[in-house]
Structure formats: C-alpha cells, structure tokens
PDB file of N, CA and C in Angstrom:
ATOM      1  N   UNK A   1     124.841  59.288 112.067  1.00  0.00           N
ATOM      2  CA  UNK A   1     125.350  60.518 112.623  1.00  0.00           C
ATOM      3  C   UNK A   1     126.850  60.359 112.829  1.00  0.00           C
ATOM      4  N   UNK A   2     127.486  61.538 112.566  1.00  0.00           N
ATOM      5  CA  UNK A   2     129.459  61.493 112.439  1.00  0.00           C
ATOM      6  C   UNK A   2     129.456  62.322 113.888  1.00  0.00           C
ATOM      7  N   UNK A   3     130.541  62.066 114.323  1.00  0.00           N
ATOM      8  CA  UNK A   3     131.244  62.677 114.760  1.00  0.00           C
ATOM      9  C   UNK A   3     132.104  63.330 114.750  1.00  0.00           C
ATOM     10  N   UNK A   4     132.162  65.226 115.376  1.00  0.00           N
ATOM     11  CA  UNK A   4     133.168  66.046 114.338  1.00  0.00           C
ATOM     12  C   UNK A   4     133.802  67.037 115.741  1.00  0.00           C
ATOM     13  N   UNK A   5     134.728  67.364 115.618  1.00  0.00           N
ATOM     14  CA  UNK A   5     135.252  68.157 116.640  1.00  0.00           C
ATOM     15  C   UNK A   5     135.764  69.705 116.161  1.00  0.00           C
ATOM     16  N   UNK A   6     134.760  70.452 116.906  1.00  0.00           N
ATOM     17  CA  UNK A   6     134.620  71.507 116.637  1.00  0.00           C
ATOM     18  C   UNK A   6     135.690  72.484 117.606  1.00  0.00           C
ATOM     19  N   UNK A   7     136.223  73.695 116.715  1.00  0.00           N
ATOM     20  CA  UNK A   7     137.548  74.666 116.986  1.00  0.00           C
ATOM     21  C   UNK A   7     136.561  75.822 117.650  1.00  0.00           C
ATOM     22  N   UNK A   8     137.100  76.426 118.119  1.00  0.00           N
ATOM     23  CA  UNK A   8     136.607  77.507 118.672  1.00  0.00           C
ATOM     24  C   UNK A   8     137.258  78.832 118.975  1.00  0.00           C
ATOM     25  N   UNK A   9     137.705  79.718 117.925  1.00  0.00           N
ATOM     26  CA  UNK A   9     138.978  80.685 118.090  1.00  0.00           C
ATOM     27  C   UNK A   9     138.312  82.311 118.193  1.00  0.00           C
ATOM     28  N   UNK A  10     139.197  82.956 119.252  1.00  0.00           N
ATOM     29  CA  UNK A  10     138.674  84.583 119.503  1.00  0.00           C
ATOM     30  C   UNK A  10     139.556  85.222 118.067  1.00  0.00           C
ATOM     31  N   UNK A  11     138.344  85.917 117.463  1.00  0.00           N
ATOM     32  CA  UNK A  11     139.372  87.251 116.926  1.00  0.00           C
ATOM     33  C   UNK A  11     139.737  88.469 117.956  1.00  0.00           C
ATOM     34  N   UNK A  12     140.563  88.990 117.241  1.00  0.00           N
ATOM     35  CA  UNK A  12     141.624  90.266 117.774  1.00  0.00           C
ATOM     36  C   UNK A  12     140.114  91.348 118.641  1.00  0.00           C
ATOM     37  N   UNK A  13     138.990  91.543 117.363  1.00  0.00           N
ATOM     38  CA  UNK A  13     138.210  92.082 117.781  1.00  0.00           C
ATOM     39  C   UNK A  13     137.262  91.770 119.073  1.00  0.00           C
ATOM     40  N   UNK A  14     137.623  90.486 119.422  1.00  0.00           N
ATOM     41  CA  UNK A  14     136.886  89.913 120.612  1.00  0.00           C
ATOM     42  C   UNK A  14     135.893  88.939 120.502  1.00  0.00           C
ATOM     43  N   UNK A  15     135.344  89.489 119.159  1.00  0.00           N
ATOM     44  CA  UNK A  15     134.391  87.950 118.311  1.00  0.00           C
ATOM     45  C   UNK A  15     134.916  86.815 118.403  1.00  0.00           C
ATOM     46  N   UNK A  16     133.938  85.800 118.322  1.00  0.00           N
ATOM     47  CA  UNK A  16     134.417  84.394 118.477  1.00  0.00           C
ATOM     48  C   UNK A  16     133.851  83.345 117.096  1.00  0.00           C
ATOM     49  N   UNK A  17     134.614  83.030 117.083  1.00  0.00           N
ATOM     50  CA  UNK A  17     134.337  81.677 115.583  1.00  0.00           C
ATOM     51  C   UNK A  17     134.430  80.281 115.731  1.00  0.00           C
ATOM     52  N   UNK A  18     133.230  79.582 115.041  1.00  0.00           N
ATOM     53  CA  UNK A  18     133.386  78.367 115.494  1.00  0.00           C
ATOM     54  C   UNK A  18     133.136  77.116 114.007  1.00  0.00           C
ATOM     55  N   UNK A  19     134.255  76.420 114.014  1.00  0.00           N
ATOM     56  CA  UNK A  19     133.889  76.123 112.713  1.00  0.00           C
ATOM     57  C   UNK A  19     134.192  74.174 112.733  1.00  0.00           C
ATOM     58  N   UNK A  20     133.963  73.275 112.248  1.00  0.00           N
ATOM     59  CA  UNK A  20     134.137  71.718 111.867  1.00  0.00           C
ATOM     60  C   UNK A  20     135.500  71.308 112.050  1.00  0.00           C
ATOM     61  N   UNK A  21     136.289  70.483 112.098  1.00  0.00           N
ATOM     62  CA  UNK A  21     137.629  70.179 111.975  1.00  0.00           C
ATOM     63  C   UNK A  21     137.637  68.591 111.136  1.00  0.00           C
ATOM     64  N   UNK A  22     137.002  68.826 110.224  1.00  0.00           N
ATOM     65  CA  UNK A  22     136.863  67.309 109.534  1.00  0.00           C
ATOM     66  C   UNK A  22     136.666  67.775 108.007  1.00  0.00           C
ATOM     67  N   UNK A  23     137.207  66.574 107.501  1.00  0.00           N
ATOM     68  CA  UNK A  23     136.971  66.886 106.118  1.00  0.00           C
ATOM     69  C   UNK A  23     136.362  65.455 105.411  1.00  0.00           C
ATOM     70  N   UNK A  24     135.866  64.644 106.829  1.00  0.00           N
ATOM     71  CA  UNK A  24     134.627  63.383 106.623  1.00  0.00           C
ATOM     72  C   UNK A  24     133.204  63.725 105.793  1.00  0.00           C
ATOM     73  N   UNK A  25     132.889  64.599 106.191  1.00  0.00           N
ATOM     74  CA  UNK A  25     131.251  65.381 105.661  1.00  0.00           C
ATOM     75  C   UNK A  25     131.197  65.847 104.036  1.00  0.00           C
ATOM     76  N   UNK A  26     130.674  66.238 103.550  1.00  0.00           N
ATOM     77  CA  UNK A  26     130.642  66.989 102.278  1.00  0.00           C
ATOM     78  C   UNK A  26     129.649  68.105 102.296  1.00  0.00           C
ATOM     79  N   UNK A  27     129.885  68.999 103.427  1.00  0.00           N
ATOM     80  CA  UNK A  27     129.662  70.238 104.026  1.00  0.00           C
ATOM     81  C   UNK A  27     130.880  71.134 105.094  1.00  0.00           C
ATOM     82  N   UNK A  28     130.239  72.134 105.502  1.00  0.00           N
ATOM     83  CA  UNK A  28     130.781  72.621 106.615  1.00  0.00           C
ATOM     84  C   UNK A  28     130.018  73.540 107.261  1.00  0.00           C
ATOM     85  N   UNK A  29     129.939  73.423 108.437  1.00  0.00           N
ATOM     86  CA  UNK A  29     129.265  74.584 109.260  1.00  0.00           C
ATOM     87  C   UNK A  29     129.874  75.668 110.405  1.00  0.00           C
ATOM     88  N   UNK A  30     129.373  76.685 110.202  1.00  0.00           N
ATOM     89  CA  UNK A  30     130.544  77.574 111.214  1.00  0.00           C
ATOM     90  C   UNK A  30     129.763  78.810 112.082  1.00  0.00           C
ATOM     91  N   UNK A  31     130.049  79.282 112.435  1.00  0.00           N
ATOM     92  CA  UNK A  31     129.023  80.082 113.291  1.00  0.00           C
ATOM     93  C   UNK A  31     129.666  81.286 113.722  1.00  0.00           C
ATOM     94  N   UNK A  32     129.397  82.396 114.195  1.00  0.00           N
ATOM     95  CA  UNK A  32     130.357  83.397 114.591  1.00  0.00           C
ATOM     96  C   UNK A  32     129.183  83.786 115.957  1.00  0.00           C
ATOM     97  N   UNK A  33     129.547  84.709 116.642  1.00  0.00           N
ATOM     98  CA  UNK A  33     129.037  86.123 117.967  1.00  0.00           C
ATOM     99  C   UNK A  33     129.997  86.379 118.422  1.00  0.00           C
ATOM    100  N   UNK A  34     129.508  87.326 119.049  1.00  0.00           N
ATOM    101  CA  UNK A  34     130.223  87.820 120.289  1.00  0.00           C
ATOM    102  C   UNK A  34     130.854  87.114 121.829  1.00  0.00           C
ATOM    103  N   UNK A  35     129.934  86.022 122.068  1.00  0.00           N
ATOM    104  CA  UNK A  35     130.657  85.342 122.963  1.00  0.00           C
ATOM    105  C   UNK A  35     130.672  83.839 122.453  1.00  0.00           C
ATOM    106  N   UNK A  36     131.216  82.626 122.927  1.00  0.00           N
ATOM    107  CA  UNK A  36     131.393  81.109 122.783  1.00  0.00           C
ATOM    108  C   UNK A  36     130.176  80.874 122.383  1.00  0.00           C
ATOM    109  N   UNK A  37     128.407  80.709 123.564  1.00  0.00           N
ATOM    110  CA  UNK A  37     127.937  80.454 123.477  1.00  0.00           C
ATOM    111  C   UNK A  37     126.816  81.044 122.278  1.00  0.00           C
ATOM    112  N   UNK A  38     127.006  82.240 122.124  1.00  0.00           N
ATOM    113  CA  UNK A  38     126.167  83.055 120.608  1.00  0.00           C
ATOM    114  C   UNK A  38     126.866  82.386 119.288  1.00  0.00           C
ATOM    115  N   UNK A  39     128.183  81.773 119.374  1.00  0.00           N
ATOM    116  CA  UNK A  39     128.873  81.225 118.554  1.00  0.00           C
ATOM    117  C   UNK A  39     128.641  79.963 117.771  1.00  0.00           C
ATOM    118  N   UNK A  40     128.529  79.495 119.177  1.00  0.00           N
ATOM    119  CA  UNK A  40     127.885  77.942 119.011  1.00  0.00           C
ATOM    120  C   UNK A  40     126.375  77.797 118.355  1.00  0.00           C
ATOM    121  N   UNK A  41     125.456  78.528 118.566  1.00  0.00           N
ATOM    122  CA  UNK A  41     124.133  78.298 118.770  1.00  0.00           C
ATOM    123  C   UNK A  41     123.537  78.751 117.137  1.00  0.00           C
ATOM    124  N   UNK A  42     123.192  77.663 116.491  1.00  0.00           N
ATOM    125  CA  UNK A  42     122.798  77.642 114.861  1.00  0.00           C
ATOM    126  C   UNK A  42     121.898  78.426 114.816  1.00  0.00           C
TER     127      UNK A  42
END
C-alpha cells in the first residue's frame, strides 16, 4: 500500500473536487459533490 496526498479544491460553483497528488501509481482517482465529505467518499 502507497501513500498519496490528496488536494481538495472548491469550484466557483461551490462543488468540491478531490483528486491524487502523485504520479507514483499508474492510475488516478478523483471524486467530486457538493460538500468535502460527498467528495471524498468513493
């Protein structure tokens, strides 16, 4: 298991995005909602 440190940025619209900050993996995962925690949650 890696360890990866994940960004967490509001759009303008108020949505929130959450996406990997590594380019260790040979994937990426990202997530969007309306708040942090709907963001986070796969």
């Amino acid at each position: 298991m890696k360890k990866v440190k994940a960004i967490i940025e509001r759009a303008n619209d108020g949505n929130y995005s959450v996406y990997m900050d590594t380019d260790k993996v040979g994937y990426l995962i990202t997530g969007t909602g309306t708040s942090t925690e709907e963001a986070i949650m796969l």
